[in-house]
Protein backbone atom coordinates (compact mmCIF):
# COMPACT_ATOMS: atom_id res chain seq x y z
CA UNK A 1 5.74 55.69 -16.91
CA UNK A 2 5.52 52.19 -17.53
CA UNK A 3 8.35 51.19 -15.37
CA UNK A 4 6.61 53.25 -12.48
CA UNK A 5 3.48 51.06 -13.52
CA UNK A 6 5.48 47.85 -13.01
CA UNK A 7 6.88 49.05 -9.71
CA UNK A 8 3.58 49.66 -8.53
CA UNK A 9 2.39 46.76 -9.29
CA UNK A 10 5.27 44.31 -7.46
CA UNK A 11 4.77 46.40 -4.58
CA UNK A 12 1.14 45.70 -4.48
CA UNK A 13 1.56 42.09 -5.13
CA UNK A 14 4.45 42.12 -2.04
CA UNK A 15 2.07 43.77 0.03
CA UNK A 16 -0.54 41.25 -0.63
CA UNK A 17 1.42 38.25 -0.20
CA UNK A 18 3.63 39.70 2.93
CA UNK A 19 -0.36 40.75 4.53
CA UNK A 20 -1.38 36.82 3.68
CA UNK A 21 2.23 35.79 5.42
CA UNK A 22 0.96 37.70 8.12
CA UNK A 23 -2.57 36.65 8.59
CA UNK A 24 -1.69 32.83 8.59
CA UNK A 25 0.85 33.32 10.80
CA UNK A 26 -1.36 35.20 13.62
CA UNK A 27 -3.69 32.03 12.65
CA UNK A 28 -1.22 29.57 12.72
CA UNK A 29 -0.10 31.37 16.36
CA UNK A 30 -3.77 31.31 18.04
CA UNK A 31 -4.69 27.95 16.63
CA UNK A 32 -2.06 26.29 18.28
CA UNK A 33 -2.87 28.24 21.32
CA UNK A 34 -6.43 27.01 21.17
CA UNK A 35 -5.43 23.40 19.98
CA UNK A 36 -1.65 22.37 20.70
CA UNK A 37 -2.17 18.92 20.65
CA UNK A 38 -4.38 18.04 17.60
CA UNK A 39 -2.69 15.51 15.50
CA UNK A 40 -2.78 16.12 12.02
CA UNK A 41 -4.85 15.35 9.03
CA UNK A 42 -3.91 13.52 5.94
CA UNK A 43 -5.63 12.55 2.93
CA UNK A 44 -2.79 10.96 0.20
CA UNK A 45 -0.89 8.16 2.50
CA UNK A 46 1.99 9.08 -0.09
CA UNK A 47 2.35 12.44 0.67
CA UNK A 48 2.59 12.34 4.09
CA UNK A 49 4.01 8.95 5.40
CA UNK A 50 6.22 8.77 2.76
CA UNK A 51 9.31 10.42 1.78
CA UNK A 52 11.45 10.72 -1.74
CA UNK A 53 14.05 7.63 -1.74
CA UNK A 54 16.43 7.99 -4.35
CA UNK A 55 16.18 4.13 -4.48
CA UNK A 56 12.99 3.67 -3.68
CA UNK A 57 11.26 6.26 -4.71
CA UNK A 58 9.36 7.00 -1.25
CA UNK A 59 10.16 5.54 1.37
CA UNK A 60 8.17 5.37 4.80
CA UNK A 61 8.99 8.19 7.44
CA UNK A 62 9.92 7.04 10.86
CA UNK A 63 8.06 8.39 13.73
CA UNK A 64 5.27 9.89 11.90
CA UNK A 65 1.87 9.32 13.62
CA UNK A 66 -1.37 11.52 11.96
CA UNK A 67 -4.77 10.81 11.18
CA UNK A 68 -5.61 9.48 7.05
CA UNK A 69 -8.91 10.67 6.24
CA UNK A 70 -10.06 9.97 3.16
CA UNK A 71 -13.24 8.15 1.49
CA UNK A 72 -15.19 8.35 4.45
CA UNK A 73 -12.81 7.13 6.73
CA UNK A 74 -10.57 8.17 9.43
CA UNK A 75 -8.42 6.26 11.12
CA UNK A 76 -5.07 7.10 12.78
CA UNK A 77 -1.55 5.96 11.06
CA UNK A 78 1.27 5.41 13.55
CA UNK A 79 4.88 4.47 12.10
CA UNK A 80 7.90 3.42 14.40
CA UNK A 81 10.66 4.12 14.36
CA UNK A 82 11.64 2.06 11.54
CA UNK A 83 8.88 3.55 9.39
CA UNK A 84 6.77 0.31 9.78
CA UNK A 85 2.71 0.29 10.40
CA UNK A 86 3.62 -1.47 13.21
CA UNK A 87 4.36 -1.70 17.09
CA UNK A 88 7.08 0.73 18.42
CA UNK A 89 8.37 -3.06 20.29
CA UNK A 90 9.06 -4.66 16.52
CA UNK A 91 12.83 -5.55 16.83
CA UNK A 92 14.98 -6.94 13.80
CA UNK A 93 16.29 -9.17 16.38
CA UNK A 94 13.97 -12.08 17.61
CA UNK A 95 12.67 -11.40 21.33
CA UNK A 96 10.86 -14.69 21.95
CA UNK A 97 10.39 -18.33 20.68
CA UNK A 98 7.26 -16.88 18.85
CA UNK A 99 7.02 -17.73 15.27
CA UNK A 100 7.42 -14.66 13.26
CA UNK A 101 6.64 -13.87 9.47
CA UNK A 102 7.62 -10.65 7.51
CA UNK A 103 4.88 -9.37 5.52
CA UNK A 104 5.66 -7.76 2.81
CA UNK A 105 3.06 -5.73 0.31
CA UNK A 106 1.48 -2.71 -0.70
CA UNK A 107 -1.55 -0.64 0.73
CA UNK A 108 -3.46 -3.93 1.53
CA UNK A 109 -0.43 -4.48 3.98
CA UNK A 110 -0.13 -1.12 5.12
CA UNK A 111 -3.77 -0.98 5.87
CA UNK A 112 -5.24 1.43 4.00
CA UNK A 113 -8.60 2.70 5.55
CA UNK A 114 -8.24 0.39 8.88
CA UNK A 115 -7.57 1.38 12.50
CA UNK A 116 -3.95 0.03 13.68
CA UNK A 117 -5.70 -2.55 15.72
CA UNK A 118 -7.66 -3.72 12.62
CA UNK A 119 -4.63 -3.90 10.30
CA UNK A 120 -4.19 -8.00 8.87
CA UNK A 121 -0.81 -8.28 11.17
CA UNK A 122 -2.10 -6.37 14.03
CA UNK A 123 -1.73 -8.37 17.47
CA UNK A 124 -5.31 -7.73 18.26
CA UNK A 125 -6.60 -9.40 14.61
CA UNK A 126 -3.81 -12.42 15.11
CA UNK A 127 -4.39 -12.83 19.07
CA UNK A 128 -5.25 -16.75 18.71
CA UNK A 129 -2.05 -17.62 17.16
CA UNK A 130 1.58 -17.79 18.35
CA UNK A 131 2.62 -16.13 15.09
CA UNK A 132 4.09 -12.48 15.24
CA UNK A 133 3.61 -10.69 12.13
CA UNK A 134 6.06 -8.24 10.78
CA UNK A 135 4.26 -5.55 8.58
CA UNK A 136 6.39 -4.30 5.89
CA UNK A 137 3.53 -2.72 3.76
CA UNK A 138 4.31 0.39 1.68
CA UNK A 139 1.24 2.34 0.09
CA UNK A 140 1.82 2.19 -3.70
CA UNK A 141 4.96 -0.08 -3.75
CA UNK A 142 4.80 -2.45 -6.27
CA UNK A 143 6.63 -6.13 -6.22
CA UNK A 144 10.10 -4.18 -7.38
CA UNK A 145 10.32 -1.64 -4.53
CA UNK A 146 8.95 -4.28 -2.13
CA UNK A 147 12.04 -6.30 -3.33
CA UNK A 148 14.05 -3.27 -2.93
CA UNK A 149 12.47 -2.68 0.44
CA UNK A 150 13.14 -6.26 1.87
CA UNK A 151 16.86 -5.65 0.54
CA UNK A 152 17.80 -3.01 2.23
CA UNK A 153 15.58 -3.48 5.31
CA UNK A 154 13.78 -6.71 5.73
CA UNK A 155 17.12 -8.78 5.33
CA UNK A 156 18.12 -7.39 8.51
CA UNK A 157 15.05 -9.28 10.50
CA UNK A 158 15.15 -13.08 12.12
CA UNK A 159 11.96 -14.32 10.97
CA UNK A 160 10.84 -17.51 10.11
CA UNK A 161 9.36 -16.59 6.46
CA UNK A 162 8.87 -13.67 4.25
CA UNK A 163 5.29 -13.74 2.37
CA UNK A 164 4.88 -11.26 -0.35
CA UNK A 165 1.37 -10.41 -0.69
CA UNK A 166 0.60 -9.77 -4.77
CA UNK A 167 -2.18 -7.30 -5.74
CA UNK A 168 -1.77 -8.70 -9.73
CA UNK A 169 -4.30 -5.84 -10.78
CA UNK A 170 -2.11 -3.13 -10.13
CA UNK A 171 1.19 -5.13 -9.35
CA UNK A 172 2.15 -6.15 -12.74
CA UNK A 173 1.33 -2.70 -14.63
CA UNK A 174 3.35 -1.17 -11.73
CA UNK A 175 6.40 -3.24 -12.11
CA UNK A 176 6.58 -2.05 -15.98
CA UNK A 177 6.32 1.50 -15.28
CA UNK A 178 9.07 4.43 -14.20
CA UNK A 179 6.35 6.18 -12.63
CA UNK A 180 3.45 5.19 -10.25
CA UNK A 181 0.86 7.63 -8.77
CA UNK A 182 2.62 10.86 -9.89
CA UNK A 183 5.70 9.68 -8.02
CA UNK A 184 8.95 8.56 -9.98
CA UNK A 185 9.83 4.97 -8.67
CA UNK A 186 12.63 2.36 -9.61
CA UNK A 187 12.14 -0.26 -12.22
CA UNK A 188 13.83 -3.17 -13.74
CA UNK A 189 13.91 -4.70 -17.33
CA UNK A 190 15.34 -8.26 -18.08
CA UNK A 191 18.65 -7.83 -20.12
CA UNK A 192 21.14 -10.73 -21.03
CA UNK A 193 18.68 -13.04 -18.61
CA UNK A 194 19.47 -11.01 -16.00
CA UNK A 195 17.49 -8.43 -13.92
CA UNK A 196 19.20 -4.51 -14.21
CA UNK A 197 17.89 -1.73 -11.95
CA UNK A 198 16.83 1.56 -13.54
CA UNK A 199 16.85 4.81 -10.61
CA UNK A 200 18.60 7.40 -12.24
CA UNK A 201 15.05 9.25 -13.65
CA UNK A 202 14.26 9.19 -10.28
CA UNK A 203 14.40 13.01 -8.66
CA UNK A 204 12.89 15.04 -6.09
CA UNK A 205 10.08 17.38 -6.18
CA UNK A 206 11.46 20.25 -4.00
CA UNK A 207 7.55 21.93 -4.42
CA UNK A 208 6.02 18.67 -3.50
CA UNK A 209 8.11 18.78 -0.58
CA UNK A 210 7.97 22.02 0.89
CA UNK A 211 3.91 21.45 0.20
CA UNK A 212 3.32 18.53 1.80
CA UNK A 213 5.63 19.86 4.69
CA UNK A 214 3.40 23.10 5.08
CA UNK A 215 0.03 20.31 4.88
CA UNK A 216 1.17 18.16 7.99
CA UNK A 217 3.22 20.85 10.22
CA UNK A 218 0.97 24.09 9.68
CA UNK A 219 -2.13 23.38 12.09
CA UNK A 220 -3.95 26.17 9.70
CA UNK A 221 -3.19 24.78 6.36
CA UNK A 222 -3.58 21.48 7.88
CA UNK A 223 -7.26 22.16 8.80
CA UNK A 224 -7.88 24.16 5.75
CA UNK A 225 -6.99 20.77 3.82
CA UNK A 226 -9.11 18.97 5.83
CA UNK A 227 -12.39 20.85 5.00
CA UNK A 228 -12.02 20.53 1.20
CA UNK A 229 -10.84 17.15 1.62
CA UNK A 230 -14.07 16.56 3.23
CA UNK A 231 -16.55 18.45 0.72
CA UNK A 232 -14.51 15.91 -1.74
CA UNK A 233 -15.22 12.75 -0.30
CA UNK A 234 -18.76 13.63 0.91
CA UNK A 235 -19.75 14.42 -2.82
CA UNK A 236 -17.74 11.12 -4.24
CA UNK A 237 -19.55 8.70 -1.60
CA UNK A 238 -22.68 10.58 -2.04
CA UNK A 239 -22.30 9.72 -5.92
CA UNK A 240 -21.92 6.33 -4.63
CA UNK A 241 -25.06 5.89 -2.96
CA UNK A 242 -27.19 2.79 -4.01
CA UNK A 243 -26.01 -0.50 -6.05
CA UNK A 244 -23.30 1.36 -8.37
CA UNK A 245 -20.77 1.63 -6.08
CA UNK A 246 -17.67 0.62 -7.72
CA UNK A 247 -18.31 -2.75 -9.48
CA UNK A 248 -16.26 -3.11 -12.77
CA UNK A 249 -17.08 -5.21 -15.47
CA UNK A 250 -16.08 -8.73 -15.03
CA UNK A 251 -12.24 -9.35 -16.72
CA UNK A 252 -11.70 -12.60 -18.28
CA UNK A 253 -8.39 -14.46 -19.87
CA UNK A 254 -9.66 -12.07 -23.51
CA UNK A 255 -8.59 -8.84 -21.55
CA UNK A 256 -4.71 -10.24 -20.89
CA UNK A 257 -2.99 -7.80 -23.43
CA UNK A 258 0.44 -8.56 -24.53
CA UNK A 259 1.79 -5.71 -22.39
CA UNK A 260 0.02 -7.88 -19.20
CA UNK A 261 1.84 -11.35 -20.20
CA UNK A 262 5.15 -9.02 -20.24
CA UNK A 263 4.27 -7.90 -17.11
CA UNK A 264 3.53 -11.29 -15.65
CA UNK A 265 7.23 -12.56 -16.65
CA UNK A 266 8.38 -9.53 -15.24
CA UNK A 267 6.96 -10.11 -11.88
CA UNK A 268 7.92 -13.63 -11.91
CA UNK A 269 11.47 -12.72 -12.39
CA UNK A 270 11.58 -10.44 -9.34
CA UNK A 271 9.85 -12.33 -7.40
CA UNK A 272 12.58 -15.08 -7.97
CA UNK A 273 15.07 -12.62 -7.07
CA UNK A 274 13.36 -12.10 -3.74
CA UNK A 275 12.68 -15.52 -2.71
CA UNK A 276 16.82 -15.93 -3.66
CA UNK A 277 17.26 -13.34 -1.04
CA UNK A 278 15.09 -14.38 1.57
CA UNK A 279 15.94 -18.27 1.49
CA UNK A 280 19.86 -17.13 1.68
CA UNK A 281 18.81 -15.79 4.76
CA UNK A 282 17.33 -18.84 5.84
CA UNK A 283 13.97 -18.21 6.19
CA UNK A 284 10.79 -19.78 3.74
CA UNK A 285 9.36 -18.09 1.21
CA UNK A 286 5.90 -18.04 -0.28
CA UNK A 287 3.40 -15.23 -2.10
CA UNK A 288 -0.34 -14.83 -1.29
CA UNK A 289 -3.08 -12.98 -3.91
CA UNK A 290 -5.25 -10.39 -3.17
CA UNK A 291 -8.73 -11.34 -3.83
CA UNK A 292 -10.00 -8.97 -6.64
CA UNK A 293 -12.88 -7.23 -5.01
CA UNK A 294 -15.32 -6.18 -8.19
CA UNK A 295 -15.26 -9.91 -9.00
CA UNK A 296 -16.36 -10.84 -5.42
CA UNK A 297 -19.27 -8.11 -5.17
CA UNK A 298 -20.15 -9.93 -8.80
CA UNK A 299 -20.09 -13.44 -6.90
CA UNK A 300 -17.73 -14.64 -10.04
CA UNK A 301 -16.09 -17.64 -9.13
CA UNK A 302 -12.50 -16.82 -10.57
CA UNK A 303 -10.09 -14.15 -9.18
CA UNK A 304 -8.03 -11.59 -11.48
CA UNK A 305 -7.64 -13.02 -14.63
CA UNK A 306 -3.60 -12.66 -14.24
CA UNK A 307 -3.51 -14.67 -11.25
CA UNK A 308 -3.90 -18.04 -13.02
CA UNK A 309 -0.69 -16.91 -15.06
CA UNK A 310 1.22 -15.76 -11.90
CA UNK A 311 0.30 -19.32 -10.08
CA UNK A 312 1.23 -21.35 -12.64
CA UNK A 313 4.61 -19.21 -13.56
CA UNK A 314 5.00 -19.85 -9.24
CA UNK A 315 4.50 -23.42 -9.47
CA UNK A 316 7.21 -24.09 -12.15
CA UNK A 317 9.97 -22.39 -9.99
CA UNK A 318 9.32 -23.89 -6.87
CA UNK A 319 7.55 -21.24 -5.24
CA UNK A 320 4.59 -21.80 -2.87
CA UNK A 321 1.68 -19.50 -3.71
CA UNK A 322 -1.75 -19.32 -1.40
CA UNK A 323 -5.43 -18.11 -3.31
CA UNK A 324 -7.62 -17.30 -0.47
CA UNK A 325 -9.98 -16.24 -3.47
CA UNK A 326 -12.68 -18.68 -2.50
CA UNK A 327 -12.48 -18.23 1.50
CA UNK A 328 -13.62 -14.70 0.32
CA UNK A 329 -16.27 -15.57 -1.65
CA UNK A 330 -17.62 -17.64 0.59
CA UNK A 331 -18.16 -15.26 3.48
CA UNK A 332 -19.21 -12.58 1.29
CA UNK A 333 -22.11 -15.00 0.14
CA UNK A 334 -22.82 -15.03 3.98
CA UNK A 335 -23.17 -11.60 4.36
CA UNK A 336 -19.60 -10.68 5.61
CA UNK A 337 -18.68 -7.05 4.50
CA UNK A 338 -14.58 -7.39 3.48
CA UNK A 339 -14.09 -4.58 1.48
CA UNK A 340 -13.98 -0.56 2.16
CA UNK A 341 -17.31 0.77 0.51
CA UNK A 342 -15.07 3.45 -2.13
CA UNK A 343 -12.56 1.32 -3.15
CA UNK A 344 -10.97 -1.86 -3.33
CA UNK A 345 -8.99 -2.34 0.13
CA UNK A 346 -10.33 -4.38 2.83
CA UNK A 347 -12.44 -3.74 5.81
CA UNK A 348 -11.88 -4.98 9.49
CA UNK A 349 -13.61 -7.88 8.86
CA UNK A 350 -11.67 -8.43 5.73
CA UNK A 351 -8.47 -7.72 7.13
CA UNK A 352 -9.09 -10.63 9.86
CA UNK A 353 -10.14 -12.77 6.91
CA UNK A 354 -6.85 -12.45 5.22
CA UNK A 355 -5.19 -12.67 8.31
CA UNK A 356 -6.42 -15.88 9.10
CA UNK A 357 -4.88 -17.28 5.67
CA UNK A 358 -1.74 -16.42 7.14
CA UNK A 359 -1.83 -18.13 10.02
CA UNK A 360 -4.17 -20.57 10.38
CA UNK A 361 -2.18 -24.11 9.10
CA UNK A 362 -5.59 -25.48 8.44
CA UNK A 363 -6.54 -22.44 6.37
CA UNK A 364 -3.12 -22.29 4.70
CA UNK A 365 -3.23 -25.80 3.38
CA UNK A 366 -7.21 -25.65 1.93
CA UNK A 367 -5.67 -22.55 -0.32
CA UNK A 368 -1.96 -23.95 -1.11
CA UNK A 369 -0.99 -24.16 -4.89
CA UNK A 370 -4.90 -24.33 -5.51
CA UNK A 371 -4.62 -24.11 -9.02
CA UNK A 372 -1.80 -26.47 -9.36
CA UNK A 373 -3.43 -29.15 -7.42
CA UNK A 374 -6.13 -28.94 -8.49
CA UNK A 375 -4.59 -29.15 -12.24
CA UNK A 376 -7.32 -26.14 -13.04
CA UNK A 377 -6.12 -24.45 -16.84
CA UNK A 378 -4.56 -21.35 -17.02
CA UNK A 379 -7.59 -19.49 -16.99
């Protein structure tokens, strides 16, 4: 009897799932009848413009083109064929007499919540300067996998210089960690001096895969998404109506933990092992901080308490650093709005702001080595 019970049962539960099969198929069928050409909608960058990398963790897809929607904003994501943010004309070969720099970074580079046009190495944003700009931004990379990245990849352009662009208030922590957003990633640890590579905890998630693959190529699972994407962010910006929206508590040189001064040394060390690389290609080298946006909206005049450490730690190795810090805080005292309103990446207007520190001579040399000429202390 209770084996008939249990048969009953399994054929019930097949039934249901082969009569949901069925239903989201003849959905599937007359919604891209009705819509064939809607491009689809994405809400984690990762997921869906990245693949698993057994090196890298994720690594960008070629080709992939799809709307990220997500705290309020939508903008369309278009990767080449190389798996860059960037024109389908980018070449690793030079094609003109232009100067051109690789950019190398994390979502700030990538553009997180800007249109292509808006992005910081778009043509449009850079149009009054013979500069081409090479965007080599990976959502979520820290300084290790952009190191990685440039290895494998970026080594392989003509450019005139490589500038990493540092985010030091999730950069460092990253570069410590085996993990980083749920994802696995590589990491490296400092053993007789030198720097040793750690990937094999890295593995795939075959579920996260075949998930994410139903998400961007089913037009009905792909809309479904969409609408509770949307209730989500409508009730998160809606909770951030008013002056609350997100301002942390200002961080001072007290809130460095040991773990952070690790971290810093860390960093230092792979970013020595990346300007190696780049100069033996025979291009410059230099590193550019992101300008810590709950300290801005605070009108504090000091970035990230870690980037003091990280300038100084540039300084004694011979590396050119830029802190366009104060350029920010300046326009945002004139009213300029540089930062998406749910979190801490850049608007347009930032984007062009940060931009113009790469670019702009005049610009570049008001921000060079500022704390090192101007013999500021460490914090």
């Amino acid at each position: 009897m209770k084996f008939l019970k249990g048969r009953q049962i399994l054929s019930r539960l097949a039934l249901s799932v082969a009569s949901i099969v069925f239903t989201l198929g003849v959905c599937e069928v007359l919604v891209r009848l009705i819509v064939p050409n809607r491009i689809a909608s994405v809400g984690v960058e990762r997921e869906f413009f990245c693949q698993f990398d057994p090196t890298l963790g994720w690594a960008p897809i070629p080709n992939r083109t799809a709307r990220h929607e997500r705290d309020g904003f939508s903008v369309l994501v278009h990767q080449n064929a190389l798996g860059l943010r960037a024109a389908d004309s980018i070449q690793p070969n030079r094609q003109s007499k232009q100067k051109r720099i690789l950019i190398l970074g994390d979502s700030y580079v990538w553009g997180y919540g800007v249109e292509q046009w808006q992005m910081m190495t778009a043509p449009e944003v850079v149009q009054q300067s013979s500069t081409e700009l090479i965007n080599f931004g990976v959502s979520g990379y820290g300084t290790d996998q952009e190191y990685l990245l440039y290895s494998i990849l970026g080594r392989k352009f003509d450019v005139d210089e490589v500038i990493l662009v540092l985010t030091p208030y999730n950069d460092v922590e990253e570069n410590l960690s085996a993990d980083a957003y749920d994802h696995y990633k590589p990491f490296f640890v400092i053993e007789n001096e030198q720097l040793v590579l750690h990937t094999e905890h890295i593995q795939a998630s075959r579920l996260r895969t075949f998930i994410n693959y139903l998400r961007f190529h089913s037009k009905v699972i792909n809309i479904v998404d969409r609408a509770v994407r949307n209730i989500r962010d409508w009730m998160k910006l809606r909770r951030l109506q008013g002056a609350g929206y997100p301002v942390d508590r200002p961080l001072s040189e007290a809130d460095v933990s040991a773990r952070d001064r690790s971290g810093v040394a860390l960093t230092l060390r792979i970013i020595a092992a990346l300007q190696a690389t780049v100069t033996s290609r025979g291009a410059k080298f230099s590193v550019v901080f992101v300008p810590y946006k709950p300290h801005i909206l605070l009108n504090l005049p000091k970035n990230h308490p870690l980037v003091p450490l990280l300038a100084h730690g540039l300084a004694a190795m011979g590396i050119t650093y830029y802190e366009p810090y104060d350029e920010f805080l300046a326009a945002q005292r004139k009213g300029a709005s540089l930062f998406n309103r749910a979190d801490n990446h850049f608007s347009p207007e930032g984007n062009s702001l940060f931009a113009r520190m790469l670019v702009d001579e005049a610009d570049r040399q008001r921000i060079f080595n500022f704390y090192d000429r101007a013999n500021l202390p460490l914090h």
